[in-house]
Every structure is written in C-alpha cells, then in structure tokens.
PDB file of N, CA and C in Angstrom:
ATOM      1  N   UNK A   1    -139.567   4.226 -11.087  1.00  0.00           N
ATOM      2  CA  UNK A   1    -139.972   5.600 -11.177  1.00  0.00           C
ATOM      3  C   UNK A   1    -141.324   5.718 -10.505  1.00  0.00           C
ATOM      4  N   UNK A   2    -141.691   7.030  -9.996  1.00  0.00           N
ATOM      5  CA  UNK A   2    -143.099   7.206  -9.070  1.00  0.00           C
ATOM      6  C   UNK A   2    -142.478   8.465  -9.172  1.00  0.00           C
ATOM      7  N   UNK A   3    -144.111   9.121  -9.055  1.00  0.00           N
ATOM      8  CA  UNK A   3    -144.339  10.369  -9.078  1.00  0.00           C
ATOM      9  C   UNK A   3    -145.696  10.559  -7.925  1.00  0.00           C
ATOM     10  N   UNK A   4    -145.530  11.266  -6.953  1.00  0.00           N
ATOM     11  CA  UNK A   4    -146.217  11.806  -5.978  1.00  0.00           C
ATOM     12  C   UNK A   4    -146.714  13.358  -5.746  1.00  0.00           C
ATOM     13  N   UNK A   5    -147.745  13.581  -6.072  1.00  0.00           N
ATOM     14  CA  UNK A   5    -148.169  14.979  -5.576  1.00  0.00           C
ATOM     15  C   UNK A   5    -149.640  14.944  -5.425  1.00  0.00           C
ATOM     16  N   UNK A   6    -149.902  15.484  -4.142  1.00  0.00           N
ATOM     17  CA  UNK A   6    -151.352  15.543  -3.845  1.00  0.00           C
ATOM     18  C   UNK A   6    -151.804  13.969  -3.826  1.00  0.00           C
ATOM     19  N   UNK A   7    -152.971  14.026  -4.482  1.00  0.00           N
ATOM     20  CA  UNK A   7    -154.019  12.699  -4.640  1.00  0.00           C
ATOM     21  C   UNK A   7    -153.049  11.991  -6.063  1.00  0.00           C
ATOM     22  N   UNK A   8    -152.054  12.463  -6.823  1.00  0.00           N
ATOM     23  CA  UNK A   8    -152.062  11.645  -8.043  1.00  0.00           C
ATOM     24  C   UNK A   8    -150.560  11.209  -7.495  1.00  0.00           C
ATOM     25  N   UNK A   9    -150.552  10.168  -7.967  1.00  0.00           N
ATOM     26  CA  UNK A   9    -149.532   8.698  -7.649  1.00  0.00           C
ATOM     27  C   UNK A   9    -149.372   8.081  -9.117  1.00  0.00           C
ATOM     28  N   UNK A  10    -148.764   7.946  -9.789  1.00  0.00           N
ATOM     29  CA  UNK A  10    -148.012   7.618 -11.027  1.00  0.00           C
ATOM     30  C   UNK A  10    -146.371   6.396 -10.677  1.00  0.00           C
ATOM     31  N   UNK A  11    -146.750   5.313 -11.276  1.00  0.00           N
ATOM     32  CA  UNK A  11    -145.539   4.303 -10.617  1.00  0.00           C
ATOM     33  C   UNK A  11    -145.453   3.168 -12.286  1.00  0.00           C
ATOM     34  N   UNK A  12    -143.964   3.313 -12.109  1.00  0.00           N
ATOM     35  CA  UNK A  12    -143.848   2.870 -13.434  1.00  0.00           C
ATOM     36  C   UNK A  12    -143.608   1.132 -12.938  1.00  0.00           C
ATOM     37  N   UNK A  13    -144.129  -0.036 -13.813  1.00  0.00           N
ATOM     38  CA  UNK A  13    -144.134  -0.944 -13.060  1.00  0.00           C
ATOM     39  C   UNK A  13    -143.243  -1.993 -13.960  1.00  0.00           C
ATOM     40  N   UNK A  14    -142.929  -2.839 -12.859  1.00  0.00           N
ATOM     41  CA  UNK A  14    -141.651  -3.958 -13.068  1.00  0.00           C
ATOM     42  C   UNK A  14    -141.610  -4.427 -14.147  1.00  0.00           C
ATOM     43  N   UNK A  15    -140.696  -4.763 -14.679  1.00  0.00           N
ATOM     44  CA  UNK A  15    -140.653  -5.589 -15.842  1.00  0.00           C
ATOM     45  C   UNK A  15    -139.850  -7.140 -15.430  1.00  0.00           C
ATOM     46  N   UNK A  16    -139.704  -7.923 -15.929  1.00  0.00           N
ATOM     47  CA  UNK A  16    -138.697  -9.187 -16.038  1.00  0.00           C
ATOM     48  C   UNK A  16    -138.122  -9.318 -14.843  1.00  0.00           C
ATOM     49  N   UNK A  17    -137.120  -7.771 -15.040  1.00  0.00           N
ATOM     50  CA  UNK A  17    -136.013  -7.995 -13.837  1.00  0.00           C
ATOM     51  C   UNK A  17    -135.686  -7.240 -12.768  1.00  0.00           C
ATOM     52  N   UNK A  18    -137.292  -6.588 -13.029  1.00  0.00           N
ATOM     53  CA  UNK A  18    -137.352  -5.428 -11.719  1.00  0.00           C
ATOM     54  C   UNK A  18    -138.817  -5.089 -11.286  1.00  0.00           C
ATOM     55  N   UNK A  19    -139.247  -6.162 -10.837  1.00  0.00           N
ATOM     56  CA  UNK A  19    -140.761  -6.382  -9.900  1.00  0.00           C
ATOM     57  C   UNK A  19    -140.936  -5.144  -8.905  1.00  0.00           C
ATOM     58  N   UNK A  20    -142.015  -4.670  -8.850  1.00  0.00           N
ATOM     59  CA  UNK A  20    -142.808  -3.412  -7.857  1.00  0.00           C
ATOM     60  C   UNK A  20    -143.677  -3.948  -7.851  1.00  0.00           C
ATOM     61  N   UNK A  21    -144.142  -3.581  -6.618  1.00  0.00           N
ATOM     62  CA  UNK A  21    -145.792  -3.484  -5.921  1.00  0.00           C
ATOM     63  C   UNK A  21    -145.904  -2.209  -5.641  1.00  0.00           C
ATOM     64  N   UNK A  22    -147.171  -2.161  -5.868  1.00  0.00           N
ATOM     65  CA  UNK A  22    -147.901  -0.544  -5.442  1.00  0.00           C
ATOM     66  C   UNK A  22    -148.730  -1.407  -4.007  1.00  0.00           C
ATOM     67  N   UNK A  23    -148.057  -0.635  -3.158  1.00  0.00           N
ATOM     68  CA  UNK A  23    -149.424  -0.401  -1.990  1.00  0.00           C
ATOM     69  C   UNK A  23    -150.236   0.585  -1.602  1.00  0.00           C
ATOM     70  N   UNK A  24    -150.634   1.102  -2.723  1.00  0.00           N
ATOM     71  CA  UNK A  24    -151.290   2.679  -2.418  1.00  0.00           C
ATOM     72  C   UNK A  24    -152.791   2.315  -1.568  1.00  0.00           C
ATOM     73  N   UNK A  25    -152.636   2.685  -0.420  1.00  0.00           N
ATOM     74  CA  UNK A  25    -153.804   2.715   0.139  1.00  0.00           C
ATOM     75  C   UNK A  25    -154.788   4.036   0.759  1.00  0.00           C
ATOM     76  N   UNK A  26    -153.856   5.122   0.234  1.00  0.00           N
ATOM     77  CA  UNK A  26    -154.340   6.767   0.638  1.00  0.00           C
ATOM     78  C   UNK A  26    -154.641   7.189  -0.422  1.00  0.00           C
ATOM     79  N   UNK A  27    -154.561   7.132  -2.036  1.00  0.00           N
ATOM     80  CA  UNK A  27    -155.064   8.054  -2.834  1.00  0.00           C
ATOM     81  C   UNK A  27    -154.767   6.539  -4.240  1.00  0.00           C
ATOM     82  N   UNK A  28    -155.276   6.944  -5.132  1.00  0.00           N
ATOM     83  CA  UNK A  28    -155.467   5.978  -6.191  1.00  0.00           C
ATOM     84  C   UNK A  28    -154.377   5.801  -7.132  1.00  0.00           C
ATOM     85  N   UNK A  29    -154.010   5.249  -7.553  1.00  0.00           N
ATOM     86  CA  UNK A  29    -152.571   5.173  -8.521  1.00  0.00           C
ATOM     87  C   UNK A  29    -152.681   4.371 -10.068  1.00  0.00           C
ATOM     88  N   UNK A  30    -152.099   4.493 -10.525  1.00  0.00           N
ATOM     89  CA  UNK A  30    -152.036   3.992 -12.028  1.00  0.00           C
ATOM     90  C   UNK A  30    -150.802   3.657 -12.330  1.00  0.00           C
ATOM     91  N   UNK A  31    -150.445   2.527 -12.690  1.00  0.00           N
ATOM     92  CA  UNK A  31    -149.376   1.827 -13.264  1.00  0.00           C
ATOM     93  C   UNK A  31    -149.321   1.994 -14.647  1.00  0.00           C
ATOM     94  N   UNK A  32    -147.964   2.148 -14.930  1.00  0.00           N
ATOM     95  CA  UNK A  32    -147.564   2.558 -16.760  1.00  0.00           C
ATOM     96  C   UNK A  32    -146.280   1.930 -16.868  1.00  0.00           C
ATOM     97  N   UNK A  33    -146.353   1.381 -18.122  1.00  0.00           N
ATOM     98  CA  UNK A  33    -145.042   0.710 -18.046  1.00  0.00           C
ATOM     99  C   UNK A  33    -143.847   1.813 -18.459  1.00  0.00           C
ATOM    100  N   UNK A  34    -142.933   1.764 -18.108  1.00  0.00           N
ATOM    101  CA  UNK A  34    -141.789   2.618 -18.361  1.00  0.00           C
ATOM    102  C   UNK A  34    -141.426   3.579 -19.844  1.00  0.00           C
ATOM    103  N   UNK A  35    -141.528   2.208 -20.880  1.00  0.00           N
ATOM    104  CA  UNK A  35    -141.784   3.069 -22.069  1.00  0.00           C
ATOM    105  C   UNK A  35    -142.927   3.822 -22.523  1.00  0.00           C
ATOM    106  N   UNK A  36    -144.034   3.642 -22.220  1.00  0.00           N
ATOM    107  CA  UNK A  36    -145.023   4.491 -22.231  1.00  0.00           C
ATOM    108  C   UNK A  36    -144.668   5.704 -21.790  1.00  0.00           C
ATOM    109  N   UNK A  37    -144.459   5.104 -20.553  1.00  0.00           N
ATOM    110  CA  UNK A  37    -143.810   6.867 -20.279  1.00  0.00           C
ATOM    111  C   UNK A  37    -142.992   7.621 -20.523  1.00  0.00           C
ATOM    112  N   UNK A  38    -141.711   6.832 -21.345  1.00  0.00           N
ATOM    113  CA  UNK A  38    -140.900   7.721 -22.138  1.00  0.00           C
ATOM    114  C   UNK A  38    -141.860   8.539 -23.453  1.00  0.00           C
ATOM    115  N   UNK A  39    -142.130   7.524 -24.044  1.00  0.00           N
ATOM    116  CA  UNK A  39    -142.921   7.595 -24.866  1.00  0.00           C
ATOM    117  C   UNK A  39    -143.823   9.177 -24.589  1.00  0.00           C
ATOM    118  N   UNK A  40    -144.443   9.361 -23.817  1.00  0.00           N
ATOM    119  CA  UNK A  40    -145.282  10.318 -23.546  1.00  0.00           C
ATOM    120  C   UNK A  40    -144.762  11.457 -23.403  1.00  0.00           C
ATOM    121  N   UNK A  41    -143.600  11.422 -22.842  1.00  0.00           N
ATOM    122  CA  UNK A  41    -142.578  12.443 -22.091  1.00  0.00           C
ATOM    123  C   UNK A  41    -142.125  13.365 -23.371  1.00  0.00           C
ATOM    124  N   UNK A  42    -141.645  12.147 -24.399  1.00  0.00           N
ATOM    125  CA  UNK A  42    -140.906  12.680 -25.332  1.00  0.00           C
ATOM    126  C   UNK A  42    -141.923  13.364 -25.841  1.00  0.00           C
ATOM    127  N   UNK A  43    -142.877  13.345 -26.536  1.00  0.00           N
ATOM    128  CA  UNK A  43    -144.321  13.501 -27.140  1.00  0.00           C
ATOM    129  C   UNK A  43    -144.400  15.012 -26.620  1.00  0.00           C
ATOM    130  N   UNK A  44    -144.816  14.826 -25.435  1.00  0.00           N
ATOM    131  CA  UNK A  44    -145.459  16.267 -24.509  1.00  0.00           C
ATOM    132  C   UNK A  44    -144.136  17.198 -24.806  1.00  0.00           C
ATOM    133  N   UNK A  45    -143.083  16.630 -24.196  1.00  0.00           N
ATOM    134  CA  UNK A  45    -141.641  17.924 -24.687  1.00  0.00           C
ATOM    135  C   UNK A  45    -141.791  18.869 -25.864  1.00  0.00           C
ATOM    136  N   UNK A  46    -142.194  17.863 -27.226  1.00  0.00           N
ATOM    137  CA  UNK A  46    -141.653  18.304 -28.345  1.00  0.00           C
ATOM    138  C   UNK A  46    -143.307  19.258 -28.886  1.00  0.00           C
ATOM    139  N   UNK A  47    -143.984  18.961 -27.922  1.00  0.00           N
ATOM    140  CA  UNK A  47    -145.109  19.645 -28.400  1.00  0.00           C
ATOM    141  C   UNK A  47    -145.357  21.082 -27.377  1.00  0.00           C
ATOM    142  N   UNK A  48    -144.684  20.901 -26.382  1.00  0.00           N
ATOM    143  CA  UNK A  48    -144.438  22.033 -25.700  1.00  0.00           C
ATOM    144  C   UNK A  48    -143.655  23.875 -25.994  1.00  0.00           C
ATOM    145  N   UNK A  49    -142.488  23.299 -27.083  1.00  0.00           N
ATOM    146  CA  UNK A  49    -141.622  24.100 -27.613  1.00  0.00           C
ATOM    147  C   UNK A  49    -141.129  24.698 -26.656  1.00  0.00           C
ATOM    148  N   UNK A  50    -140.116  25.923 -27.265  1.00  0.00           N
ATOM    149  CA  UNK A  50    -139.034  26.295 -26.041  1.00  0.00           C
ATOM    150  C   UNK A  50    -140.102  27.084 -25.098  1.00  0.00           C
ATOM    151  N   UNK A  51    -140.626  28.260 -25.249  1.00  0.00           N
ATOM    152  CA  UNK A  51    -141.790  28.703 -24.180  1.00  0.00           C
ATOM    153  C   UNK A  51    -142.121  27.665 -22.986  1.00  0.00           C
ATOM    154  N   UNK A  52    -142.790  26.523 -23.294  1.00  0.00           N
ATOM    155  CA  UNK A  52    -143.291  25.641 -22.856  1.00  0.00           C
ATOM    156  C   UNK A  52    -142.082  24.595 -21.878  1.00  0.00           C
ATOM    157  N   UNK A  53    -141.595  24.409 -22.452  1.00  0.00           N
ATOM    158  CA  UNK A  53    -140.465  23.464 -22.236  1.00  0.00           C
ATOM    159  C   UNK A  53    -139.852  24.475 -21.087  1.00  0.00           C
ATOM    160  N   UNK A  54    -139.445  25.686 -21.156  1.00  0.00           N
ATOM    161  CA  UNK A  54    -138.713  26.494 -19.760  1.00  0.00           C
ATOM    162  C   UNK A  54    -139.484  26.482 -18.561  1.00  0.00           C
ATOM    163  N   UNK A  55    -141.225  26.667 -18.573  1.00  0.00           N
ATOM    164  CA  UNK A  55    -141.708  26.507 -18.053  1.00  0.00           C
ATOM    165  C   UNK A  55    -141.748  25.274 -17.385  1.00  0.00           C
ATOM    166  N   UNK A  56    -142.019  24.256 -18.219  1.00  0.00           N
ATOM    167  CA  UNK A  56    -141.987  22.816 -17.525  1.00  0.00           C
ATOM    168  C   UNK A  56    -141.037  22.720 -16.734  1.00  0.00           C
ATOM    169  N   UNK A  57    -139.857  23.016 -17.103  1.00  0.00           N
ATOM    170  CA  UNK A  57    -138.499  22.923 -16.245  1.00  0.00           C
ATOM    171  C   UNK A  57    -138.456  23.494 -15.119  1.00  0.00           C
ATOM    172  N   UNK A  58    -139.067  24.842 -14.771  1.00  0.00           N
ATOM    173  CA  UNK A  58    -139.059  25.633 -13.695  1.00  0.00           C
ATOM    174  C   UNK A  58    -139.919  24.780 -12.612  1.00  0.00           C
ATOM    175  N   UNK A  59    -141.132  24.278 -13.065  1.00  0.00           N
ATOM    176  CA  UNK A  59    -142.127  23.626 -12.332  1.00  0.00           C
ATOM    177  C   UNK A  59    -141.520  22.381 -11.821  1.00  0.00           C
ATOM    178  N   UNK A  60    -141.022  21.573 -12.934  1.00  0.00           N
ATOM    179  CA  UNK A  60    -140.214  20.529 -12.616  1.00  0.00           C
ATOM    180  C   UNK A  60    -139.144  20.173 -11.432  1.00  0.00           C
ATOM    181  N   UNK A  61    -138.621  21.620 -11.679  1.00  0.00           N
ATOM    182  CA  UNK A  61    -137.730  21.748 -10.353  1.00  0.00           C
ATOM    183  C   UNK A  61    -138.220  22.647  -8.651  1.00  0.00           C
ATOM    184  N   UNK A  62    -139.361  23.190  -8.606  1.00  0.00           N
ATOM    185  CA  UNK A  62    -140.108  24.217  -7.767  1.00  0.00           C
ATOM    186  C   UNK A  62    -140.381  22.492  -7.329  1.00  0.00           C
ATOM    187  N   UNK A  63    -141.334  21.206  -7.672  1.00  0.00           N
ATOM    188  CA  UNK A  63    -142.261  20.558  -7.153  1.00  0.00           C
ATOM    189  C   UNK A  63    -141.343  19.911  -6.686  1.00  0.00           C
ATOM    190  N   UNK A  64    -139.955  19.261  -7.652  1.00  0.00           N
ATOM    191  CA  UNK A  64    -139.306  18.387  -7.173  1.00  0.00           C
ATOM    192  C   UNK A  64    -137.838  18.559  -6.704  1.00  0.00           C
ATOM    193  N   UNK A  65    -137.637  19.708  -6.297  1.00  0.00           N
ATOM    194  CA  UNK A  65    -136.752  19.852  -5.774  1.00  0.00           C
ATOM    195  C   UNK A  65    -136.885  18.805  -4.025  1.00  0.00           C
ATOM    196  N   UNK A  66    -135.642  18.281  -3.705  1.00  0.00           N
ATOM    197  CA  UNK A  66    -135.761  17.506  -2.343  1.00  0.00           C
ATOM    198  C   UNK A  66    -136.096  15.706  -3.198  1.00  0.00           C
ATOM    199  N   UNK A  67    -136.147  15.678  -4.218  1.00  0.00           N
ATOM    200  CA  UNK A  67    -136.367  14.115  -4.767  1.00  0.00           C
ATOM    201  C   UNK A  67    -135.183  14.255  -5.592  1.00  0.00           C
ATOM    202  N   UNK A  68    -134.490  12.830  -4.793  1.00  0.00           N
ATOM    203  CA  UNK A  68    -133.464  12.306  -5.785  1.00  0.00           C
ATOM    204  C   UNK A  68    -133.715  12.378  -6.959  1.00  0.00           C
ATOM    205  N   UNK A  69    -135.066  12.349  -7.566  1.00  0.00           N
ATOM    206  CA  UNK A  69    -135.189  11.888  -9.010  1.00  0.00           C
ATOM    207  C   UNK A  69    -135.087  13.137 -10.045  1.00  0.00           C
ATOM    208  N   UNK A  70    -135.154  14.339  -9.349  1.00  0.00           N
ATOM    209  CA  UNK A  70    -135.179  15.489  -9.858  1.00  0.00           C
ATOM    210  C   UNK A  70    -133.300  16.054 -10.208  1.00  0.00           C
ATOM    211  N   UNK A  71    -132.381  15.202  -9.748  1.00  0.00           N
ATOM    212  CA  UNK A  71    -131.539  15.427  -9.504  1.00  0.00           C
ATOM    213  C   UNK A  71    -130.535  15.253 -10.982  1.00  0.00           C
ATOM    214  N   UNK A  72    -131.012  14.746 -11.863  1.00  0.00           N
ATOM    215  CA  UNK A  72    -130.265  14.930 -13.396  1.00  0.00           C
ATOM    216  C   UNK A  72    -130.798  15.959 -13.741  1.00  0.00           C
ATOM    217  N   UNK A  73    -131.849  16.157 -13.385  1.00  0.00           N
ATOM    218  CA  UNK A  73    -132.472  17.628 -14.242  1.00  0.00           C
ATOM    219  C   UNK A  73    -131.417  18.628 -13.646  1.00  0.00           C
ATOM    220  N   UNK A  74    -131.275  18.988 -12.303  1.00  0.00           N
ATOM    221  CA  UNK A  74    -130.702  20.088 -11.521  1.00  0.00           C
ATOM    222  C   UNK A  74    -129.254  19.579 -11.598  1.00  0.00           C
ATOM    223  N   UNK A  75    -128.763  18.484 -12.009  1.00  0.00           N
ATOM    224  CA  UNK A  75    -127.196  18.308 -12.736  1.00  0.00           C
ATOM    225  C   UNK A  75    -126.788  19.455 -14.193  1.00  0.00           C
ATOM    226  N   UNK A  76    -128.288  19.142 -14.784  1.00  0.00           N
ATOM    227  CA  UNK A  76    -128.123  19.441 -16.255  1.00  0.00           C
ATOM    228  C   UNK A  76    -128.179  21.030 -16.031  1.00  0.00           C
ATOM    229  N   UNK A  77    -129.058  21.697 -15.461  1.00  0.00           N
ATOM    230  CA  UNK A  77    -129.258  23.251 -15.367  1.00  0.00           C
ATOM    231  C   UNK A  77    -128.240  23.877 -14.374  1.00  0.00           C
ATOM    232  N   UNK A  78    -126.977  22.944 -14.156  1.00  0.00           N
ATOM    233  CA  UNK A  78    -126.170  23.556 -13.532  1.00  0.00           C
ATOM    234  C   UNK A  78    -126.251  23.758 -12.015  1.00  0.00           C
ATOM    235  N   UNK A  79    -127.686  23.177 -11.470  1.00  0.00           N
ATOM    236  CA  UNK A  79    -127.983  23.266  -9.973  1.00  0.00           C
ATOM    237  C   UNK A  79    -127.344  22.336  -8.876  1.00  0.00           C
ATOM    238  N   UNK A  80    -127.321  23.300  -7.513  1.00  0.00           N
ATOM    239  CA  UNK A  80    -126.764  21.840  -6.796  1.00  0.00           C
ATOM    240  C   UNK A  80    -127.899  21.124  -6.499  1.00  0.00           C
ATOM    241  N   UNK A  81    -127.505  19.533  -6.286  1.00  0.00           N
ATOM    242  CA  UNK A  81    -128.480  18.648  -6.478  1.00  0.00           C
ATOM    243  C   UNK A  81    -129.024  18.340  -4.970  1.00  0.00           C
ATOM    244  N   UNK A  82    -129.860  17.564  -5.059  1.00  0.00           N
ATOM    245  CA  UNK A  82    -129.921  17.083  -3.245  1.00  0.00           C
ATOM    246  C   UNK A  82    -129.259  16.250  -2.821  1.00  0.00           C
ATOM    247  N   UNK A  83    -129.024  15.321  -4.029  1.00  0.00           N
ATOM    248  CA  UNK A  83    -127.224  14.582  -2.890  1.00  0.00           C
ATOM    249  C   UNK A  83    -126.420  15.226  -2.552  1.00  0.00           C
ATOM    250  N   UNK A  84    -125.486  16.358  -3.329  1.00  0.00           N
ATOM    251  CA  UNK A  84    -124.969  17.266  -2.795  1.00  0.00           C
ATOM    252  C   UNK A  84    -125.304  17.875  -1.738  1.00  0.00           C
ATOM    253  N   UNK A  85    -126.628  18.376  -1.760  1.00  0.00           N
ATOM    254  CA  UNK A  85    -126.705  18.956  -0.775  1.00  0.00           C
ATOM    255  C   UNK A  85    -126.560  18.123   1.111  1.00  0.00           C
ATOM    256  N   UNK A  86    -127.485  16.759   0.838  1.00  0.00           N
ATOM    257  CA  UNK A  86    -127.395  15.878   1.829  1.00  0.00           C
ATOM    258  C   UNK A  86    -126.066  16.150   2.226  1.00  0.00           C
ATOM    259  N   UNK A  87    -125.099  15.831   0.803  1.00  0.00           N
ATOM    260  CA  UNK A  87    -123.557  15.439   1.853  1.00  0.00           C
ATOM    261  C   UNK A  87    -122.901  16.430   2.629  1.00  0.00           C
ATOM    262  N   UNK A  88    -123.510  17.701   1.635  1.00  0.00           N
ATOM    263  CA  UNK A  88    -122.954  18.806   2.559  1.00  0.00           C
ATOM    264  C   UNK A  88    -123.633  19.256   3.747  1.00  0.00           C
ATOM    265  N   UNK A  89    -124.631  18.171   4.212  1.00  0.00           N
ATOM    266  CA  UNK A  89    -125.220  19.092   5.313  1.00  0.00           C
ATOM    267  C   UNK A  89    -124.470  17.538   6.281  1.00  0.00           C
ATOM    268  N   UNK A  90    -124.264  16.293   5.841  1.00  0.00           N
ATOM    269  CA  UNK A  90    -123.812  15.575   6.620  1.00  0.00           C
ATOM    270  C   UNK A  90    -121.801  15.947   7.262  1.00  0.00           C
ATOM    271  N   UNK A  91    -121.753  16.717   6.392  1.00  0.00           N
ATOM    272  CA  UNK A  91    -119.907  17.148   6.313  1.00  0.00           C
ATOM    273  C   UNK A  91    -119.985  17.915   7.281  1.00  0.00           C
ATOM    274  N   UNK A  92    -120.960  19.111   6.974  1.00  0.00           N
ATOM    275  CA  UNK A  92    -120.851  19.777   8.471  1.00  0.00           C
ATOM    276  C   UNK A  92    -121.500  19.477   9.899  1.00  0.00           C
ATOM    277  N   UNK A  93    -122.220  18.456   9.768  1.00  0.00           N
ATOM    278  CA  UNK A  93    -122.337  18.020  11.207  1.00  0.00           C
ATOM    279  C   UNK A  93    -121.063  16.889  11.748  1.00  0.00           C
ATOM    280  N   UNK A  94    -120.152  16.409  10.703  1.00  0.00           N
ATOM    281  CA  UNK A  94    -119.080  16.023  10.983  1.00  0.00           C
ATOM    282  C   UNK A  94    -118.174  17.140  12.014  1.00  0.00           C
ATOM    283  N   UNK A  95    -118.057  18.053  11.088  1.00  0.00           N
ATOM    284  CA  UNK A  95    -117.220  18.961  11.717  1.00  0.00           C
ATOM    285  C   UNK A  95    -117.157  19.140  13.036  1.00  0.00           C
ATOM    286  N   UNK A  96    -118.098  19.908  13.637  1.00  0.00           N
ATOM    287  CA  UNK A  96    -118.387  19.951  15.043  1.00  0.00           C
ATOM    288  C   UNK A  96    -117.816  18.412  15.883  1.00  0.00           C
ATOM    289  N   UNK A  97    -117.838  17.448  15.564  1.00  0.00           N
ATOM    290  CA  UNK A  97    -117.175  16.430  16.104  1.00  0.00           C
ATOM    291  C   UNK A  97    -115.777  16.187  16.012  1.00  0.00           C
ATOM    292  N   UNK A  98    -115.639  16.350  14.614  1.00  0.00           N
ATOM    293  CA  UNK A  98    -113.959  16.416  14.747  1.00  0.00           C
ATOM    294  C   UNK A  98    -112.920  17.110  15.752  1.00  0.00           C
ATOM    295  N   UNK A  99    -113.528  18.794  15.813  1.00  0.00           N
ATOM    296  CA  UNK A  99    -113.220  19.679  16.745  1.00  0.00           C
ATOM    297  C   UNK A  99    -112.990  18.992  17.909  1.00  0.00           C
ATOM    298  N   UNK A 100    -113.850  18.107  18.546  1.00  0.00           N
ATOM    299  CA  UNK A 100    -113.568  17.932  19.946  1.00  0.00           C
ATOM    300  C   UNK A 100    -112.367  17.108  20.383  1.00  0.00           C
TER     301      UNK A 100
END
C-alpha cells in the first residue's frame, strides 16, 4: 500500500513475506506497518460518523480516482472502476483493427 499526494508519501512496509523499499528521493515519506494502518483507518471511520464518512468517500474517490487502489471503494459505490475502464478503452482500440 502507498499513498501519494503532493509532498506526503505514506508506504506501508514489508513484513516476512513481502519486503519494500522506499526510494523516496523528491519529498519525505514515512513507513507504517500495515496494521497500524488498519488500525487507524478503522479508528478515524468510526469517529467520523455518517456526515463525515460520505464526505471522506467523495474525497476518497475525487483524489483517487485513476489508482487501482481506489478501485474496491468504486466496486462498492457501484462505480466503474479503472480496470474497467482501462479494458474498455483497450477493447476499443481493438476494434478499429479488427475492421481492417
């Protein structure tokens, strides 16, 4: 997991059986281990309430729309995702070839 926007860089780091390196050499980064960050996630949600929580979601999807990682969220709210979308933009540049 990594999170990118602006100057802040957020990268969740390896455990046992899944080693990362950060090479951040343009803006500063912080490593968290994975459950922490569930941990936090869950925390911030439940303290957000529904107000809060719709909001987050809207933002959630405005910043990260175009990242695979955003793509269970926009499963769950019924959106098309960006794999979808990829394939459908790779289907129709098929097309035009088939034609010939």
């Amino acid at each position: 997991m990594a999170y990118l926007r602006g100057s802040t860089y957020i990268w969740r780091g390896g455990d046992d059986n899944d080693e990362f390196t950060c090479f951040c050499r343009e803006v500063e980064c912080v490593e968290v281990p994975q459950d922490d960050v569930d941990a936090f996630v869950a925390m911030r949600w439940a303290q957000l309430g529904k107000e809060g929580q719709e909001r987050a979601t809207r933002l959630a999807v405005e910043k990260g729309r175009g990242n695979l990682g955003c793509d269970p969220l926009l499963e769950a709210l019924g959106m098309p995702t960006t794999l979808a979308d990829l394939r459908e933009k790779a289907e129709r540049r098929k097309k035009p070839d088939e034609q010939r």
